[in-house]
N, C-alpha and C. Protein backbone atom coordinates (compact mmCIF):
# COMPACT_ATOMS: atom_id res chain seq x y z
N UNK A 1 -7.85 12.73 10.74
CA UNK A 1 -7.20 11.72 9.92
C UNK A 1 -8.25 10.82 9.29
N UNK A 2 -7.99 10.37 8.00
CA UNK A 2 -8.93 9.67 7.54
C UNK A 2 -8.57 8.24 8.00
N UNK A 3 -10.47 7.53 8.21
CA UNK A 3 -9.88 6.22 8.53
C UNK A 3 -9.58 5.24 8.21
N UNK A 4 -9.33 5.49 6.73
CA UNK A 4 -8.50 4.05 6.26
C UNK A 4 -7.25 4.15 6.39
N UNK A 5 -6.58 5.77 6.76
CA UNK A 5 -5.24 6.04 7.12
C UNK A 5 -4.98 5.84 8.85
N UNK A 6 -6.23 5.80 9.34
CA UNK A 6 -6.03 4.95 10.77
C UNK A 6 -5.75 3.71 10.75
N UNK A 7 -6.61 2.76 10.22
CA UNK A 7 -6.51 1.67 9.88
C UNK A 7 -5.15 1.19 9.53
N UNK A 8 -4.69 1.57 8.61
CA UNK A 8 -3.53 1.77 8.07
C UNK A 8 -2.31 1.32 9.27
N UNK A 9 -2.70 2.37 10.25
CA UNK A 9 -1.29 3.01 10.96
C UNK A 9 -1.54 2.04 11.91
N UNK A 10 -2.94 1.85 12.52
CA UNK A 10 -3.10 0.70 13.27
C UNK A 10 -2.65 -0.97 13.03
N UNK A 11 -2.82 -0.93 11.79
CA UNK A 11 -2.46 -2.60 11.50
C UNK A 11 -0.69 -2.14 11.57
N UNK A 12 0.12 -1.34 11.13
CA UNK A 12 1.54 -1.23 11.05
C UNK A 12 2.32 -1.17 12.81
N UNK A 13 1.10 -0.71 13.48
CA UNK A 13 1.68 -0.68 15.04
C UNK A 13 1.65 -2.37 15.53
N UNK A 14 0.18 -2.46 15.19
CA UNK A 14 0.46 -4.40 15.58
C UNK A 14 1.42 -4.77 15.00
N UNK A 15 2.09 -4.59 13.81
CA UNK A 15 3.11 -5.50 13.27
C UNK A 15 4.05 -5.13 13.95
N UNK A 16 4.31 -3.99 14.25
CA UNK A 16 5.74 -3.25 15.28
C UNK A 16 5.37 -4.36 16.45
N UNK A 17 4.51 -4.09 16.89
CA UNK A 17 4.26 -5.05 18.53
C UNK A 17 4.80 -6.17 18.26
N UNK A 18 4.62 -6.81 17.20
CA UNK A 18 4.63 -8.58 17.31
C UNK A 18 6.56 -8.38 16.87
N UNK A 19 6.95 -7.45 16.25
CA UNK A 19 8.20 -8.02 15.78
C UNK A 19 9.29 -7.02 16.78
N UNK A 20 9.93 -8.01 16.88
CA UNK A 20 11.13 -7.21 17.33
C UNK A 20 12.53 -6.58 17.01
N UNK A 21 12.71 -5.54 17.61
CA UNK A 21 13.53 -4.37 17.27
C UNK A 21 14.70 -5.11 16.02
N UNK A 22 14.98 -4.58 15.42
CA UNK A 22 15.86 -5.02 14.02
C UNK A 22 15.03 -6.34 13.22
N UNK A 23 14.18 -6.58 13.37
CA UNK A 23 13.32 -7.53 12.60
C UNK A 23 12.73 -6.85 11.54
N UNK A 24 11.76 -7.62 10.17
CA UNK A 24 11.56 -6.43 9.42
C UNK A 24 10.11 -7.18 8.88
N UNK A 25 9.35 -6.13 8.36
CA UNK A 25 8.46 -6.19 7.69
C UNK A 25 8.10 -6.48 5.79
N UNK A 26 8.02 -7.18 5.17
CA UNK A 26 7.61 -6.86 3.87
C UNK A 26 5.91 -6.58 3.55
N UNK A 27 5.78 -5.72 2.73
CA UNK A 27 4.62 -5.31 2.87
C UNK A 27 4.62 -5.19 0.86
N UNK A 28 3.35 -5.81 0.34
CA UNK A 28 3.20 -6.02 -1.04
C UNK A 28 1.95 -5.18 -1.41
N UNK A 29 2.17 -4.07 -2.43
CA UNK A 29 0.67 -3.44 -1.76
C UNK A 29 0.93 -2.64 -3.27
N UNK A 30 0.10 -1.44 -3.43
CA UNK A 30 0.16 -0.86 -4.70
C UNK A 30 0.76 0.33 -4.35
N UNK A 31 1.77 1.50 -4.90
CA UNK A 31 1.88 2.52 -4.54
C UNK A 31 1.31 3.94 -5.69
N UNK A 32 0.42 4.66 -5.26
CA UNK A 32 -0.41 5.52 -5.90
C UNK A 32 0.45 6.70 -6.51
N UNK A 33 0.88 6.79 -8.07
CA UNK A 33 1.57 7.63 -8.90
C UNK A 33 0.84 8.76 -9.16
N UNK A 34 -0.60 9.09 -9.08
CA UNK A 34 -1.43 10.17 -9.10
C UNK A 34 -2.90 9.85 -8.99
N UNK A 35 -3.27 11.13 -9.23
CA UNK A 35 -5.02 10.86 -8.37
C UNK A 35 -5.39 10.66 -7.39
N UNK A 36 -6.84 10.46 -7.20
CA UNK A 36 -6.96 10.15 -5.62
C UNK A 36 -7.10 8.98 -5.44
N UNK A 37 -8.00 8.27 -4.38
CA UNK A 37 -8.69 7.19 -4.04
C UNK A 37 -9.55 7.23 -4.00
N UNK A 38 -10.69 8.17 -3.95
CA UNK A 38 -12.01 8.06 -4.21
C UNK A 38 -12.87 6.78 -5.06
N UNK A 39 -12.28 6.11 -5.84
CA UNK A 39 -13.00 5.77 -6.57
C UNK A 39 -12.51 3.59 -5.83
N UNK A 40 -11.59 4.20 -6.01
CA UNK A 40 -11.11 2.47 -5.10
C UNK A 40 -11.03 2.61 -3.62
N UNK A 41 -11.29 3.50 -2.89
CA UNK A 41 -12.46 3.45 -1.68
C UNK A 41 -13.97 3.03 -1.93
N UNK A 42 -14.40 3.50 -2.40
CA UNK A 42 -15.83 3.72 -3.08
C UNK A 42 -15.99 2.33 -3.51
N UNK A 43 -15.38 1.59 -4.47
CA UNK A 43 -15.74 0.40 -4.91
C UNK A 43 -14.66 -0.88 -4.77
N UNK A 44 -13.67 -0.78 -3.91
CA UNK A 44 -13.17 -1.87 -3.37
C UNK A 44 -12.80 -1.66 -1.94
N UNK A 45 -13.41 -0.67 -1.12
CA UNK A 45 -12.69 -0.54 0.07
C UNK A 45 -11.47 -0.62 0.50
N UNK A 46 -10.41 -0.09 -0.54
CA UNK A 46 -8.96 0.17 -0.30
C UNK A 46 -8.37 1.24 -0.21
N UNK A 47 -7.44 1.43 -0.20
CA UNK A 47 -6.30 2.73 -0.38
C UNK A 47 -5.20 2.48 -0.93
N UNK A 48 -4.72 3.15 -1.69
CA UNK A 48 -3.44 3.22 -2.21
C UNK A 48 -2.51 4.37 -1.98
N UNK A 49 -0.99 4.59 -1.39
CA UNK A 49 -0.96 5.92 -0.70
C UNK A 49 0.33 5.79 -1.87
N UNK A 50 0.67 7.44 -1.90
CA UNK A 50 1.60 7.79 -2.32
C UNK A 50 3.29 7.45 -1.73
N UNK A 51 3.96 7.41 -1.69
CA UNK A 51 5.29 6.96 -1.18
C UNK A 51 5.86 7.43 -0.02
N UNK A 52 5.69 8.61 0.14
CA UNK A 52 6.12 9.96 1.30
C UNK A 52 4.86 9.30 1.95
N UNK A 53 3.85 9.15 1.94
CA UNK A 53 2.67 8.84 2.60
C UNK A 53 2.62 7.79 3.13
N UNK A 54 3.11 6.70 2.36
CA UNK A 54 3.09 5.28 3.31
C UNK A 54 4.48 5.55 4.44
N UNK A 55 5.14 5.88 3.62
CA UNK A 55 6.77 5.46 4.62
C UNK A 55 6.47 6.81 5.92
N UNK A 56 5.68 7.95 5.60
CA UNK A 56 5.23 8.63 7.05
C UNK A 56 4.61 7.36 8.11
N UNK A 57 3.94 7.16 7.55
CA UNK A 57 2.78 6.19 8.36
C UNK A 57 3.81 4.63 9.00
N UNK A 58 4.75 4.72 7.97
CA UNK A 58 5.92 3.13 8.86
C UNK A 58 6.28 4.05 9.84
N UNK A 59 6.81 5.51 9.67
CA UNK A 59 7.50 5.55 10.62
C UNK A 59 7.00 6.10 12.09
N UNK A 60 5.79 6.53 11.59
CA UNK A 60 5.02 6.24 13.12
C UNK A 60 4.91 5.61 13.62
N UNK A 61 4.69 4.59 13.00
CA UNK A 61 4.31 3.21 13.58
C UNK A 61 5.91 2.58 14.53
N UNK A 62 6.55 2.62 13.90
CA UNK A 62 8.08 2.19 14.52
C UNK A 62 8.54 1.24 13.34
N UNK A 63 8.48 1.60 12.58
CA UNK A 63 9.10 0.87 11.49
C UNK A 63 10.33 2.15 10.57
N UNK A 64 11.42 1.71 10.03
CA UNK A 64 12.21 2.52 9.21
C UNK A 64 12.22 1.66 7.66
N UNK A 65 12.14 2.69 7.07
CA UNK A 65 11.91 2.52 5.29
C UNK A 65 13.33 1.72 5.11
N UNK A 66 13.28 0.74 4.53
CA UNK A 66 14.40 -0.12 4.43
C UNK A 66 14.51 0.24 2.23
N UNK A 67 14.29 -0.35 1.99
CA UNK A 67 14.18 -0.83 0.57
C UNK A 67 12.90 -0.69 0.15
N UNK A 68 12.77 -0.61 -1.37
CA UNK A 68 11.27 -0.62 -1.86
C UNK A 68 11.97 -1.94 -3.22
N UNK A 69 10.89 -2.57 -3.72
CA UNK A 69 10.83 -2.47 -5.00
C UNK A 69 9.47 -3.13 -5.95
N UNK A 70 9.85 -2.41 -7.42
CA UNK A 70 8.39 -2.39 -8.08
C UNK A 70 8.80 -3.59 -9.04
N UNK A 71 8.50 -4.80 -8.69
CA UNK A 71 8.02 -6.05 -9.29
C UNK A 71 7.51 -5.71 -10.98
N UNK A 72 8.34 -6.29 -11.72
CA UNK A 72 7.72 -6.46 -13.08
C UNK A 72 6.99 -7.35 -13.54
N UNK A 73 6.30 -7.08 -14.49
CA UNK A 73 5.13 -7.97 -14.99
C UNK A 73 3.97 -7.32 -15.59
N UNK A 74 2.83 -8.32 -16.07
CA UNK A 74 2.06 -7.33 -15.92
C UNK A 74 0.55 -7.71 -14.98
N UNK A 75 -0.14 -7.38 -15.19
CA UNK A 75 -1.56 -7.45 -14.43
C UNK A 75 -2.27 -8.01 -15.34
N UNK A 76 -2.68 -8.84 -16.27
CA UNK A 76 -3.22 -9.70 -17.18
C UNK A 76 -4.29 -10.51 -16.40
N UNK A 77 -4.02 -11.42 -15.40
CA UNK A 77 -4.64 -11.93 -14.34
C UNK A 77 -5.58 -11.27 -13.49
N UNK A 78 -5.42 -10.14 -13.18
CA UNK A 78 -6.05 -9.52 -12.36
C UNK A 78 -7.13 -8.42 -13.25
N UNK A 79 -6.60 -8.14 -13.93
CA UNK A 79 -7.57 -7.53 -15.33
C UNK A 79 -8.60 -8.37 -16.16
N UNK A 80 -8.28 -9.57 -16.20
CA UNK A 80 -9.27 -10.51 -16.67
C UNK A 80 -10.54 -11.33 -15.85
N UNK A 81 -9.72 -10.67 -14.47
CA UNK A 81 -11.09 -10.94 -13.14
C UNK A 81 -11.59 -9.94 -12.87
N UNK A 82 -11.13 -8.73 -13.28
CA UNK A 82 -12.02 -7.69 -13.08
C UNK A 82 -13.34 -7.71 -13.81
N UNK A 83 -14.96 -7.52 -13.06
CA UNK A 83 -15.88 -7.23 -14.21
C UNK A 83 -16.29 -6.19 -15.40
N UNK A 84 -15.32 -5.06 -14.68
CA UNK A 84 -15.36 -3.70 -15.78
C UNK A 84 -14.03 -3.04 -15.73
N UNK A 85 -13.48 -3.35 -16.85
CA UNK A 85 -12.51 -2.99 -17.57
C UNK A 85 -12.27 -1.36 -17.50
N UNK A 86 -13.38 -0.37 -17.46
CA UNK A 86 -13.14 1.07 -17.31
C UNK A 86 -12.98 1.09 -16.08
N UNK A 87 -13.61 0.59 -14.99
CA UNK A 87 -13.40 0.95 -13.88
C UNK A 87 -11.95 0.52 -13.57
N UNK A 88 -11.61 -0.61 -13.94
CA UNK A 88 -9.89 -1.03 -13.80
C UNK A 88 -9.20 -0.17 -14.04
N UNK A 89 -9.40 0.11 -14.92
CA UNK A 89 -8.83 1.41 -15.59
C UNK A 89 -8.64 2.91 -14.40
N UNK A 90 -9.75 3.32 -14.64
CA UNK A 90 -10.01 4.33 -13.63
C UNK A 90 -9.53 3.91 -12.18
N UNK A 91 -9.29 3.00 -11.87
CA UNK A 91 -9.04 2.31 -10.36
C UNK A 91 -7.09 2.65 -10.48
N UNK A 92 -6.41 1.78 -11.39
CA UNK A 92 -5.57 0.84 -11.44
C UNK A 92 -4.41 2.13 -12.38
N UNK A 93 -4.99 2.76 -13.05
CA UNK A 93 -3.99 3.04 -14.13
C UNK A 93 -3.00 3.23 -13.48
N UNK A 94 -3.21 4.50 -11.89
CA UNK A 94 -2.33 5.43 -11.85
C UNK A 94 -1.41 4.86 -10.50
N UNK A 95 -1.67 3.49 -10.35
CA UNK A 95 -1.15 3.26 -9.97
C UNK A 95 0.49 1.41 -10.06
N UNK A 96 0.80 1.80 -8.98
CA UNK A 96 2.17 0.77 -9.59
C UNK A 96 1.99 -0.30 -8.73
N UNK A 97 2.52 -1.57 -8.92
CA UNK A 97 2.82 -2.76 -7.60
C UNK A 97 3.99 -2.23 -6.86
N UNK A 98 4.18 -2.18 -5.87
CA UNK A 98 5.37 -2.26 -4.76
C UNK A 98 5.46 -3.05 -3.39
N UNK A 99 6.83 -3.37 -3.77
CA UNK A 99 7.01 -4.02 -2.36
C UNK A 99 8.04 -3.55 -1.41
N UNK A 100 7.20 -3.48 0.30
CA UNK A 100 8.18 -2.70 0.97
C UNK A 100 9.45 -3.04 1.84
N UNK A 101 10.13 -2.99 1.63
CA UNK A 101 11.03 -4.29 3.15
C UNK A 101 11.19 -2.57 4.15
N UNK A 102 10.76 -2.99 5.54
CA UNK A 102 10.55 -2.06 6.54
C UNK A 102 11.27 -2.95 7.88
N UNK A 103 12.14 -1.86 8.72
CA UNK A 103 12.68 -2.67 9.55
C UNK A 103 12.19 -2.01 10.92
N UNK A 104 11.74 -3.01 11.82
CA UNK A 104 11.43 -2.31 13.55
C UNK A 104 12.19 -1.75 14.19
N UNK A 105 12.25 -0.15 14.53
CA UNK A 105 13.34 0.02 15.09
C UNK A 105 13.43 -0.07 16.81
């Protein structure tokens, strides 16, 4: 397993620990529409997982996929703090904002 997908599963088990059973999680994060991560590993130390991929990883953890949703707007703010615009690009295109509501089961 890769270990930012440990990481991952590890921080989602502490949150299972601390909350209890029917309690829930929101989780605000990006969800990855194509490509890899190579490149926003590489230069921001993140991950972005595909959908089937994160909600595997809640439900190991002890969490059940409640709701998603993808926040409108745009990224203007966060594009204008970026220092290179291609790499944003290359980082960011392929992916979306989402937010997760996840419940402990």
């Amino acid at each position: 397993t890769h270990c930012a997908t440990r990481t991952t599963l590890a921080a989602l088990e502490e949150a299972a620990r601390v909350v209890r059973p029917g309690g829930f999680l929101f989780v605000h994060d990006y969800e990855r529409l194509a490509g890899d991560n190579a490149r926003m590993e590489r230069e921001l130390f993140a991950r972005a997982y595909p959908r089937g991929e994160f909600l595997a990883l809640c439900e190991a953890a002890g969490w059940t996929p409640e709701r998603f949703a993808a926040p409108r707007g745009d990224d203007a703010v966060l594009r204008a703090l970026f220092p290179d615009q291609g790499a944003y690009a290359a980082i960011f295109d392929e992916l979306r904002p989402v937010i997760w509501r996840v419940v402990r089961t």
